[in-house]
N, C-alpha and C. Protein backbone atom coordinates (compact mmCIF):
# COMPACT_ATOMS: atom_id res chain seq x y z
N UNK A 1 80.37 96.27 95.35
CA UNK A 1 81.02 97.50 95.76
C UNK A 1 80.10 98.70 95.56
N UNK A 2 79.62 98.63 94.94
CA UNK A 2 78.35 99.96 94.47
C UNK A 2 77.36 100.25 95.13
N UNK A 3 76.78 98.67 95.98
CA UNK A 3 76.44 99.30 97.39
C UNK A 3 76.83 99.64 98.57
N UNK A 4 77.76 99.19 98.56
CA UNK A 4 78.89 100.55 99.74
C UNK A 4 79.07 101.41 99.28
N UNK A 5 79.01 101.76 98.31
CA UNK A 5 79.32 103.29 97.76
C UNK A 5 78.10 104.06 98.09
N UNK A 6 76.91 103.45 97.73
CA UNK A 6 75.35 104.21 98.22
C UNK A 6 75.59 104.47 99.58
N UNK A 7 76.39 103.92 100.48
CA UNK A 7 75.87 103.57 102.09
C UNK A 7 76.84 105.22 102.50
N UNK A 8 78.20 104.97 101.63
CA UNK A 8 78.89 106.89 101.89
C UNK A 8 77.92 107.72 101.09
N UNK A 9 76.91 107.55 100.85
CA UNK A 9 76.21 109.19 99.82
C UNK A 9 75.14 109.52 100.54
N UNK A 10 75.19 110.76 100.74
CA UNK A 10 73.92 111.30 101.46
C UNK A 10 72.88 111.23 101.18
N UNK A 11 72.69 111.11 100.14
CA UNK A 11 71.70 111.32 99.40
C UNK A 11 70.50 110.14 99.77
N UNK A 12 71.20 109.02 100.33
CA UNK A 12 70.66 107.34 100.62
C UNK A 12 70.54 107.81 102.15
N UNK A 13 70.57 108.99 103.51
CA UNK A 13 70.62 108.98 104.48
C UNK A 13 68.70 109.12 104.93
N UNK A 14 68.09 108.39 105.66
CA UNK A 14 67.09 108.19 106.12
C UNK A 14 66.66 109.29 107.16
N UNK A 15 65.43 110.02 107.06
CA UNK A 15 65.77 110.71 108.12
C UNK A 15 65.42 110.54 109.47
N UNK A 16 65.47 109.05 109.59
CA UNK A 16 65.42 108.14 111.03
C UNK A 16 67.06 108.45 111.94
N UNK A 17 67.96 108.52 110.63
CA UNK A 17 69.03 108.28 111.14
C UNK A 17 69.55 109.62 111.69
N UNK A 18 69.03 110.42 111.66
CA UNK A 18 69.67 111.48 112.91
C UNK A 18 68.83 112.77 113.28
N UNK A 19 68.85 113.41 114.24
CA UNK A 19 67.46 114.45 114.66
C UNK A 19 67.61 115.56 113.82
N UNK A 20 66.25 115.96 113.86
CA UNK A 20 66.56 117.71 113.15
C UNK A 20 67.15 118.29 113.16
N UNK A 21 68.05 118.60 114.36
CA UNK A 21 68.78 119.47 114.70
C UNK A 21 70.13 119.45 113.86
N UNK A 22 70.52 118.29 113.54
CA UNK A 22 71.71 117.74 112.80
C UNK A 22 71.75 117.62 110.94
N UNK A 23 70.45 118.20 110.85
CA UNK A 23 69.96 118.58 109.39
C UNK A 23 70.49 119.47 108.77
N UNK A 24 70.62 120.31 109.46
CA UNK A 24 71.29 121.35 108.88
C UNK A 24 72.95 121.62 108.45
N UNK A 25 73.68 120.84 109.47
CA UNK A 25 74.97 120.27 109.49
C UNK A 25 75.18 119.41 108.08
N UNK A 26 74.33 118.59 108.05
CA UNK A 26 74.29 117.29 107.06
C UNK A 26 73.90 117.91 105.85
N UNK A 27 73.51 119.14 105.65
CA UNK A 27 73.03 119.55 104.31
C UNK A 27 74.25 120.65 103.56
N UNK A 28 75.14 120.72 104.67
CA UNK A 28 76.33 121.97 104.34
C UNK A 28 77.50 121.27 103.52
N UNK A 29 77.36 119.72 103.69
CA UNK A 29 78.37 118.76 102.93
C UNK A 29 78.31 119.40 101.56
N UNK A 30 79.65 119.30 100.84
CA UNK A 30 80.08 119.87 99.85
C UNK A 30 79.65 118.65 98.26
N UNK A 31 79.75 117.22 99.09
CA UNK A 31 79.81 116.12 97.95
C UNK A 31 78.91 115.22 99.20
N UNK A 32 78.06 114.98 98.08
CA UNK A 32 77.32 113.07 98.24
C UNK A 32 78.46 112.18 99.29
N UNK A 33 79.70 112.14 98.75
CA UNK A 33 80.39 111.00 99.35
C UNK A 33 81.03 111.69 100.66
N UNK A 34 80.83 110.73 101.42
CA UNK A 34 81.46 111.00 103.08
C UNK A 34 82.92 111.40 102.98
N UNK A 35 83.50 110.10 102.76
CA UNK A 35 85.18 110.05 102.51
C UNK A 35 85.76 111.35 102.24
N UNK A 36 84.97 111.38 100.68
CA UNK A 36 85.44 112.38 99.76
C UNK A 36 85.39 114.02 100.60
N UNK A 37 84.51 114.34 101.51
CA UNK A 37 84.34 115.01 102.10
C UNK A 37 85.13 115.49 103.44
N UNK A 38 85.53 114.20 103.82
CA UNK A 38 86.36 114.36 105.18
C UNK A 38 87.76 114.53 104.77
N UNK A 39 88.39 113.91 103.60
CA UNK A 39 89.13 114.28 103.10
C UNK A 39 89.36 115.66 102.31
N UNK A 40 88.53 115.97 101.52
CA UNK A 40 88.74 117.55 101.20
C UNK A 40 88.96 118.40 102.17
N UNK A 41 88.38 118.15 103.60
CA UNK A 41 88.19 119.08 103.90
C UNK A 41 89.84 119.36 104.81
N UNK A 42 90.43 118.35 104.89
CA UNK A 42 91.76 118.68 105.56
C UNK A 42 92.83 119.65 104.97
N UNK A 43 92.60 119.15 103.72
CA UNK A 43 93.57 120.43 103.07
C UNK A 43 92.78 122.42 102.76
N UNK A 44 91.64 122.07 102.73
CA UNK A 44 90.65 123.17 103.02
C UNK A 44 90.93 123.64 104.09
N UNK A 45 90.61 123.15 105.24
CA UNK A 45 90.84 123.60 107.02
C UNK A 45 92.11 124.04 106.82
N UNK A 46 93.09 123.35 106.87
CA UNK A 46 94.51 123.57 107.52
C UNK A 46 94.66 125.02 106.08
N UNK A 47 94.35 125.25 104.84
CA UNK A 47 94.27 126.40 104.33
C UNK A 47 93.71 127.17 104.45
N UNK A 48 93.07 127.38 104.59
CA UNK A 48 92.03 128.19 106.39
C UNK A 48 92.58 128.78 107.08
N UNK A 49 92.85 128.22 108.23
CA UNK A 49 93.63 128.34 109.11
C UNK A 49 94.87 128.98 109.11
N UNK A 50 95.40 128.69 108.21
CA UNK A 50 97.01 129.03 107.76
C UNK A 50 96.68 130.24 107.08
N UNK A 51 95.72 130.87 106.03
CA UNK A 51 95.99 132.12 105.87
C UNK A 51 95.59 133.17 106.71
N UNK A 52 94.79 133.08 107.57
CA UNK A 52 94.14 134.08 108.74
C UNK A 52 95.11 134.81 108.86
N UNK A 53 94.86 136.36 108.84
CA UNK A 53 96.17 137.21 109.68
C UNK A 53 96.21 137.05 110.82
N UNK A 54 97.31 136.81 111.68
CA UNK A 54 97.78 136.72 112.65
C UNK A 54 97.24 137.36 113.56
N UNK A 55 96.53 139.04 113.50
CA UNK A 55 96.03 139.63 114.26
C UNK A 55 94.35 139.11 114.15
N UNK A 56 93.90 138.11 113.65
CA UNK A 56 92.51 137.97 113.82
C UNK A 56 92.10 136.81 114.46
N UNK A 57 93.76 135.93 115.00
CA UNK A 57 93.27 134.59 115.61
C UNK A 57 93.04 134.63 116.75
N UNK A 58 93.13 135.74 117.51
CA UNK A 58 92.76 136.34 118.75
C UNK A 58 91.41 137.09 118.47
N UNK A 59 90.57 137.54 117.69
CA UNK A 59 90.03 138.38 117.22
C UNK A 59 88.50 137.86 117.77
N UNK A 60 87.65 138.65 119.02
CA UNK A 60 86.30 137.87 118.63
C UNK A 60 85.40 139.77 118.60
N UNK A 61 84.69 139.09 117.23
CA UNK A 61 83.60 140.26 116.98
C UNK A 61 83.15 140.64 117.76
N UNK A 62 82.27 140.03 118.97
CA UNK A 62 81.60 140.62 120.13
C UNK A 62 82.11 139.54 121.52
N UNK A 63 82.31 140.48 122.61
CA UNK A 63 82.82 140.10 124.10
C UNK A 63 81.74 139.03 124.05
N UNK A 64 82.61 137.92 124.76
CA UNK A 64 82.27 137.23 124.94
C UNK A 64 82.42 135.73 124.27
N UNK A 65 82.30 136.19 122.97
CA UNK A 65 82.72 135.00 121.69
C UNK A 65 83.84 134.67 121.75
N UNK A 66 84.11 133.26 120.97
CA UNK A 66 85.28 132.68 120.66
C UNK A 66 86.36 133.54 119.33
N UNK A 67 87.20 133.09 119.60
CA UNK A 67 88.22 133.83 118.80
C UNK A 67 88.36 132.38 117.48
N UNK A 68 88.93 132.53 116.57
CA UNK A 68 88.88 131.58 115.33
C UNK A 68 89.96 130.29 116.00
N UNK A 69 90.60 130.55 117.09
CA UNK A 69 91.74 129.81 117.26
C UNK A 69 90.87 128.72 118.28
N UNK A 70 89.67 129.68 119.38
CA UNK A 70 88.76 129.32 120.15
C UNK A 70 87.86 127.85 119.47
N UNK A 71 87.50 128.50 117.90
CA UNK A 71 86.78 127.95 116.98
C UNK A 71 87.35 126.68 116.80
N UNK A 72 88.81 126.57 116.08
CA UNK A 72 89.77 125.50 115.83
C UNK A 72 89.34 124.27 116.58
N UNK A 73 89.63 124.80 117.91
CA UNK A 73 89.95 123.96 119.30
C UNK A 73 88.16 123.38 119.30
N UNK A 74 87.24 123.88 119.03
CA UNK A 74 86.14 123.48 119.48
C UNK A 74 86.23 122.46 118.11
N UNK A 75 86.14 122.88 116.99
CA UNK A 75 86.29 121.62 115.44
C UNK A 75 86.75 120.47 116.07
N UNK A 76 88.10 120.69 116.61
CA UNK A 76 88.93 119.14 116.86
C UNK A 76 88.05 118.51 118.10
N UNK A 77 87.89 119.16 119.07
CA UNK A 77 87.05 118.57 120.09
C UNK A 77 85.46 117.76 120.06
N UNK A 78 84.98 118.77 119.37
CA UNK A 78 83.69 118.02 118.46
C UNK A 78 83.83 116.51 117.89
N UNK A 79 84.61 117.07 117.08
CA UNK A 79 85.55 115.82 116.05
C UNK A 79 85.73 114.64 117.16
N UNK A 80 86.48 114.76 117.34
CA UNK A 80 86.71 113.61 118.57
C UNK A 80 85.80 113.18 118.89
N UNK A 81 84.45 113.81 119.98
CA UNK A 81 83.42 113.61 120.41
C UNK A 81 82.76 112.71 119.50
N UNK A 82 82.47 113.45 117.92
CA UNK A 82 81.72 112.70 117.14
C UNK A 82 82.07 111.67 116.53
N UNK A 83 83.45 111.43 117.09
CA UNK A 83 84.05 109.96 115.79
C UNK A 83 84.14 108.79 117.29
N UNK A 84 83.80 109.24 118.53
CA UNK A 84 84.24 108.02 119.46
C UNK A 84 82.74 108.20 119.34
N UNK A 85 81.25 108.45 119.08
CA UNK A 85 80.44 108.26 119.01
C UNK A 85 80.46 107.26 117.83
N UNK A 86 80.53 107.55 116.76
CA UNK A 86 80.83 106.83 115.79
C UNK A 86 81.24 105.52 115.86
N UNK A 87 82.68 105.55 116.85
CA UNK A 87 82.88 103.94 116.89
C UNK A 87 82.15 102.60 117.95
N UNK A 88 81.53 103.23 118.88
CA UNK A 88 80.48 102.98 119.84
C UNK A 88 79.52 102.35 119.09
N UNK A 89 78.91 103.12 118.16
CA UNK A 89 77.52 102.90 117.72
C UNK A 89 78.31 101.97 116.63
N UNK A 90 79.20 101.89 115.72
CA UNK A 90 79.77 100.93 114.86
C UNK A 90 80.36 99.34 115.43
N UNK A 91 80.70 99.95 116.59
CA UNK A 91 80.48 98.02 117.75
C UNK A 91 79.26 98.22 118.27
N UNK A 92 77.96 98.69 118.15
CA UNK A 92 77.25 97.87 118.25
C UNK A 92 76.53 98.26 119.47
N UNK A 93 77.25 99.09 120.34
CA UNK A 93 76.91 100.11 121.61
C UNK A 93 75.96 100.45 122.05
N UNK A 94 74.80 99.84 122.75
CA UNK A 94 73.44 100.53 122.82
C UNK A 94 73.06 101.82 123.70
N UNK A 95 74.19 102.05 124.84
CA UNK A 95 74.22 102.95 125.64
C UNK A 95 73.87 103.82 124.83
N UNK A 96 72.75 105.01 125.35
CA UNK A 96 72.37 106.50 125.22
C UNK A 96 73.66 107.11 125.82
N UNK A 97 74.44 107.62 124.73
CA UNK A 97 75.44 108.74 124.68
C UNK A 97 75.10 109.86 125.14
N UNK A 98 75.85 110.55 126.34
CA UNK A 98 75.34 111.99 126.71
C UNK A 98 75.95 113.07 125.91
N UNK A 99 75.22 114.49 126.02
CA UNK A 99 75.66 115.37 125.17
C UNK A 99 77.03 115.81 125.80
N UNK A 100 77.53 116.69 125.24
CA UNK A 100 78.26 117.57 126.08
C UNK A 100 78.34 118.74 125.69
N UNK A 101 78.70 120.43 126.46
CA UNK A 101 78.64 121.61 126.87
C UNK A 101 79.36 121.86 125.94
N UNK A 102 79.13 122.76 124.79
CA UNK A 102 80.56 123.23 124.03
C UNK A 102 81.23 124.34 125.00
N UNK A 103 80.55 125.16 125.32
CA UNK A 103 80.88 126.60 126.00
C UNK A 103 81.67 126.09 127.23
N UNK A 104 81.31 124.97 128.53
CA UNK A 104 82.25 124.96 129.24
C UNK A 104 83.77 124.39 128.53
N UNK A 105 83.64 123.52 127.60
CA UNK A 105 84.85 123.25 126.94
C UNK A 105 85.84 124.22 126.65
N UNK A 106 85.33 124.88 125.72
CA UNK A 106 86.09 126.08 125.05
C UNK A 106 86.30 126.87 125.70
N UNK A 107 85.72 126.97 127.48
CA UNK A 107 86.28 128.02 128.51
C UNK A 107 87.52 127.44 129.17
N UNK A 108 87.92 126.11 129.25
CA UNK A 108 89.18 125.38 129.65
C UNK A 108 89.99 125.10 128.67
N UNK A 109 89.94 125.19 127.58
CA UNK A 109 90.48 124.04 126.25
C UNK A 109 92.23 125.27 126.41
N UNK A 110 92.12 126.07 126.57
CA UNK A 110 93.45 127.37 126.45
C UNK A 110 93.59 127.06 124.91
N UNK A 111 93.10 127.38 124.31
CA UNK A 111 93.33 127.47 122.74
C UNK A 111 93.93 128.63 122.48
N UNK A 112 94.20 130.16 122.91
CA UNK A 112 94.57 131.39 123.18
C UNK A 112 96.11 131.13 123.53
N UNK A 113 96.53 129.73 124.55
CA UNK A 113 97.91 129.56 125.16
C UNK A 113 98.71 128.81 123.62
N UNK A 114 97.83 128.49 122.78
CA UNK A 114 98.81 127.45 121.74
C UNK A 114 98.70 128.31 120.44
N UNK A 115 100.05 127.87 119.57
CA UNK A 115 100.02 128.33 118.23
C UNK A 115 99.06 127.64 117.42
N UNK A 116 98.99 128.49 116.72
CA UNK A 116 98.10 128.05 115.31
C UNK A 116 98.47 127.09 114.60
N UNK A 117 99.83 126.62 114.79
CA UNK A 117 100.64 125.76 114.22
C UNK A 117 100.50 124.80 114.77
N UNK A 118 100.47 124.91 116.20
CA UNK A 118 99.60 123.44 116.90
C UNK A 118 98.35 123.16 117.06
N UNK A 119 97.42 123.49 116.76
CA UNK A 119 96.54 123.79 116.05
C UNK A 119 96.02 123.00 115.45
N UNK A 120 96.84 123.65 113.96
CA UNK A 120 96.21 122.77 113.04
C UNK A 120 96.94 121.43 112.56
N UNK A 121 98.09 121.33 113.54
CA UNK A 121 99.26 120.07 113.78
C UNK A 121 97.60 118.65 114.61
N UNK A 122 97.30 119.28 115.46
CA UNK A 122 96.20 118.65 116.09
C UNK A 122 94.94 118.53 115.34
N UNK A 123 94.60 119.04 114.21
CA UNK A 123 93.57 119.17 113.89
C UNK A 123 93.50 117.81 112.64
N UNK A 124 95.12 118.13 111.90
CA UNK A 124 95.59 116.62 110.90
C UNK A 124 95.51 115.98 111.52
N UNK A 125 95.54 115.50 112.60
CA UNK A 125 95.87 114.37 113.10
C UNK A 125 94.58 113.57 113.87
N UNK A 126 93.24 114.51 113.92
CA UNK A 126 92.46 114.32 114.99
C UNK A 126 91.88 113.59 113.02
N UNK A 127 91.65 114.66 111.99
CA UNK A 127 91.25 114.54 110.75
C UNK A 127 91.21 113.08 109.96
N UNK A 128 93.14 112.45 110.27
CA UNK A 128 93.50 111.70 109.65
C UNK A 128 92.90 110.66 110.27
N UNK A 129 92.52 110.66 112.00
CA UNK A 129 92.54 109.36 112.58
C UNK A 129 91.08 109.10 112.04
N UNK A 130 89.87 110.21 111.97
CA UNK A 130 88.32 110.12 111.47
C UNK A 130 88.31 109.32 110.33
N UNK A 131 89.27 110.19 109.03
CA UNK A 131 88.93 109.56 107.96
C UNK A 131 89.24 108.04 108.10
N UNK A 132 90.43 107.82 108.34
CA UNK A 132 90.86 105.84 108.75
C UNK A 132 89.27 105.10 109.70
N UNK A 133 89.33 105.91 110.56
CA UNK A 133 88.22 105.24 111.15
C UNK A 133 87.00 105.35 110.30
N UNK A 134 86.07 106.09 109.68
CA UNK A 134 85.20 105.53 108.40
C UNK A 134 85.35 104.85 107.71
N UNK A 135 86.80 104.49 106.79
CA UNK A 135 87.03 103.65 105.77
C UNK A 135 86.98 102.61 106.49
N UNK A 136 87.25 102.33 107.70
CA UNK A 136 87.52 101.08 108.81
C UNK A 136 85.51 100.14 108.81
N UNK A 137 84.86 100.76 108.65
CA UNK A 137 83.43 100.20 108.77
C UNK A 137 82.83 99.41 107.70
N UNK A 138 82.16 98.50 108.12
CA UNK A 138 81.51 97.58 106.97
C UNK A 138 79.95 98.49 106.89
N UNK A 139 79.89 97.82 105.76
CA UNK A 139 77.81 98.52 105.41
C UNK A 139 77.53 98.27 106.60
N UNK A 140 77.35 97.24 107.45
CA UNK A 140 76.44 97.23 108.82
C UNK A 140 76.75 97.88 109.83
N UNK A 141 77.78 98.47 109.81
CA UNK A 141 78.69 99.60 111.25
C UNK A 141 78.31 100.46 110.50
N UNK A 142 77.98 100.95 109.41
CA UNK A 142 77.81 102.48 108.66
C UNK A 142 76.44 102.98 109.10
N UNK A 143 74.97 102.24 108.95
CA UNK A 143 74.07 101.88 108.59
C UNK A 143 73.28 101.52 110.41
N UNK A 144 74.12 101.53 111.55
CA UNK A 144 74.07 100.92 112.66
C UNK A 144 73.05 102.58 113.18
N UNK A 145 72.56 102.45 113.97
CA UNK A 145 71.75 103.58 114.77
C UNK A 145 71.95 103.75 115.84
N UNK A 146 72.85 104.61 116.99
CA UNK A 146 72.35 104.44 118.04
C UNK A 146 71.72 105.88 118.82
N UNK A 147 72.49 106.05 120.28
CA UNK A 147 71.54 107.29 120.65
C UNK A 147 72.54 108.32 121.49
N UNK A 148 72.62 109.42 120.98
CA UNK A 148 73.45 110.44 121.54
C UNK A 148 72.51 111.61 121.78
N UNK A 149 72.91 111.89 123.19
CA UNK A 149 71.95 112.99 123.62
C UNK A 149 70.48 112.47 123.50
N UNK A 150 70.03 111.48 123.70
CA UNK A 150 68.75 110.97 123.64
C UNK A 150 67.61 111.11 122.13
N UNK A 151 68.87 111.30 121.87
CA UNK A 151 68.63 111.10 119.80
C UNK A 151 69.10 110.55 118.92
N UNK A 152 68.39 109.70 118.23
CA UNK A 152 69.18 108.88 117.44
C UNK A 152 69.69 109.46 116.29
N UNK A 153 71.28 108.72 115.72
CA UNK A 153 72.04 109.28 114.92
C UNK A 153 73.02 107.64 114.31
N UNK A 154 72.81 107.59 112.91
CA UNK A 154 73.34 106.33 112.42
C UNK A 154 74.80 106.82 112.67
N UNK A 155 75.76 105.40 111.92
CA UNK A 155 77.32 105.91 112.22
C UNK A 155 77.46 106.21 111.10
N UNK A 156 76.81 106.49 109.79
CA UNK A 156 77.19 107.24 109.16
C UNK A 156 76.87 108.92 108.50
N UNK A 157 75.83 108.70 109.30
CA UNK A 157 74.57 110.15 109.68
C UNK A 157 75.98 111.22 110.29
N UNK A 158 77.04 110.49 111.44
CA UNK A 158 78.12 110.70 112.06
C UNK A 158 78.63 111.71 111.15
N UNK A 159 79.35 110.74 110.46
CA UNK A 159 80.55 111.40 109.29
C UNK A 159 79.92 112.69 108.44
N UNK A 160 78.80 112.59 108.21
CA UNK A 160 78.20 114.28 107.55
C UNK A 160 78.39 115.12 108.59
N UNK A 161 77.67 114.68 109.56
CA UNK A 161 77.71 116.04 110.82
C UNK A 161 79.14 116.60 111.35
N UNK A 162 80.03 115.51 111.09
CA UNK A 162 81.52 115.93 111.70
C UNK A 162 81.60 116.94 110.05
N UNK A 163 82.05 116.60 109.21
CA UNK A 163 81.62 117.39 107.91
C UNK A 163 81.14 118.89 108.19
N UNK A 164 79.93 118.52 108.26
CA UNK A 164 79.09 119.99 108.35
C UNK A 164 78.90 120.61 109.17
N UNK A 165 79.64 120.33 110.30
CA UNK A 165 79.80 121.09 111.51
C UNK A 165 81.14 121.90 111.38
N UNK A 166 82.32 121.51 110.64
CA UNK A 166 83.05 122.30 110.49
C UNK A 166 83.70 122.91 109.21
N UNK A 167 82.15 122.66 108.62
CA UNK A 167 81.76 123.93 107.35
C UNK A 167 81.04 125.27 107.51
N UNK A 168 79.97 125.02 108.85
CA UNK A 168 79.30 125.95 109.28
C UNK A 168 80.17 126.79 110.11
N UNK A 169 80.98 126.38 110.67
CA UNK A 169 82.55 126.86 112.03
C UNK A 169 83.15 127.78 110.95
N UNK A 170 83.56 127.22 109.81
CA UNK A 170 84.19 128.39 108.95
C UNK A 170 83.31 129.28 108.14
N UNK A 171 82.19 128.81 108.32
CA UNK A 171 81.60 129.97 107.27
C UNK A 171 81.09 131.27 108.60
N UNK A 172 81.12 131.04 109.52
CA UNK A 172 80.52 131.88 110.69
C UNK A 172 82.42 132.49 110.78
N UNK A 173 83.39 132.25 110.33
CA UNK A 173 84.40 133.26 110.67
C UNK A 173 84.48 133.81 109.41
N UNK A 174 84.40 133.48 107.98
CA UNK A 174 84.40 134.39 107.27
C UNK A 174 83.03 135.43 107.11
N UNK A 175 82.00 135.37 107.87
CA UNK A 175 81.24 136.18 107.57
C UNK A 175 81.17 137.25 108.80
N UNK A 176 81.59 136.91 110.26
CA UNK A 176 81.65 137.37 111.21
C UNK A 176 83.27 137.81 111.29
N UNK A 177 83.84 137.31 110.96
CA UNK A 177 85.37 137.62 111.34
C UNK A 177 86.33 138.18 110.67
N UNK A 178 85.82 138.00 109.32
CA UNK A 178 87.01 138.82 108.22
C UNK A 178 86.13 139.62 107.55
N UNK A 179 85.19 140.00 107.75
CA UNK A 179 84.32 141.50 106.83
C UNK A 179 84.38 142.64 107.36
């Protein structure tokens, strides 16, 4: 059991297993352990989320930007993106995964038309299905490599970046959005 436990800690992540670009994501993790991480962070987010004043979930600093609700909608969508990557490359999937556009997303997603309450109703639920699906992998689906956006990224390289992608999402609204 203690080496599955190495295989969730970052600290054991190779840096074969995912591009530069995703370094920075992977370094914003709060704890070594994946789990432990995807799990904190649900009750973190949805407390987040839930205290924002009401007048700032519409709120974007400069024309053009997303509003925090904009933000939300892009977390869960990511999320998604990065956990059906995840299960691809965990069966074994050799297909080169294409990227996709955040900006045309978040120009259709109507995140502006829904409450905050659905929201972050969607956001548990996108959260709960990630964390099940990590605990769901053996060392060799964790540990597996494949290629998204014509870069390789292990399936567990995955679970940090879903992580630290929506640590960096909230730290860009408390420093841009509530000061």
């Amino acid at each position: 059991m203690k080496a599955f436990f190495i295989l969730y800690s970052m600290q054991h992540l190779n840096q074969n297993e995912y591009s530069e670009y995703y370094g920075y994501y992977i370094s914003l993790n709060d704890s070594d352990d994946l789990i432990l991480n995807l799990e904190n962070q649900l009750e973190v987010t949805c407390n987040f989320f839930n205290s924002l004043p009401i007048a700032k979930l519409e709120y974007q600093y400069e024309i053009g930007k997303w509003t925090p609700k904009d933000i939300l909608q892009h977390i869960i969508d990511s999320e998604r993106i990065f956990a059906y990557r995840a299960l691809r490359f965990a069966r074994f999937d050799s297909i080169n995964l294409p990227g996709y556009e955040e900006n045309d997303y978040a120009a259709v997603a109507n995140a502006s038309s829904r409450t905050i309450e659905e929201l972050i109703t969607e956001y548990k639920l996108v959260k709960l299905s990630s964390i099940l699906l990590f605990k769901s992998f053996s060392e060799k689906m964790l540990l597996n490599i494949g290629q998204a956006n014509n870069a390789p990224v292990s399936v567990r390289a995955i679970g940090y970046i879903i992580s630290g992608h929506e640590i960096h999402h909230i730290n860009i609204i408390k420093e841009r959005y509530l000061k």
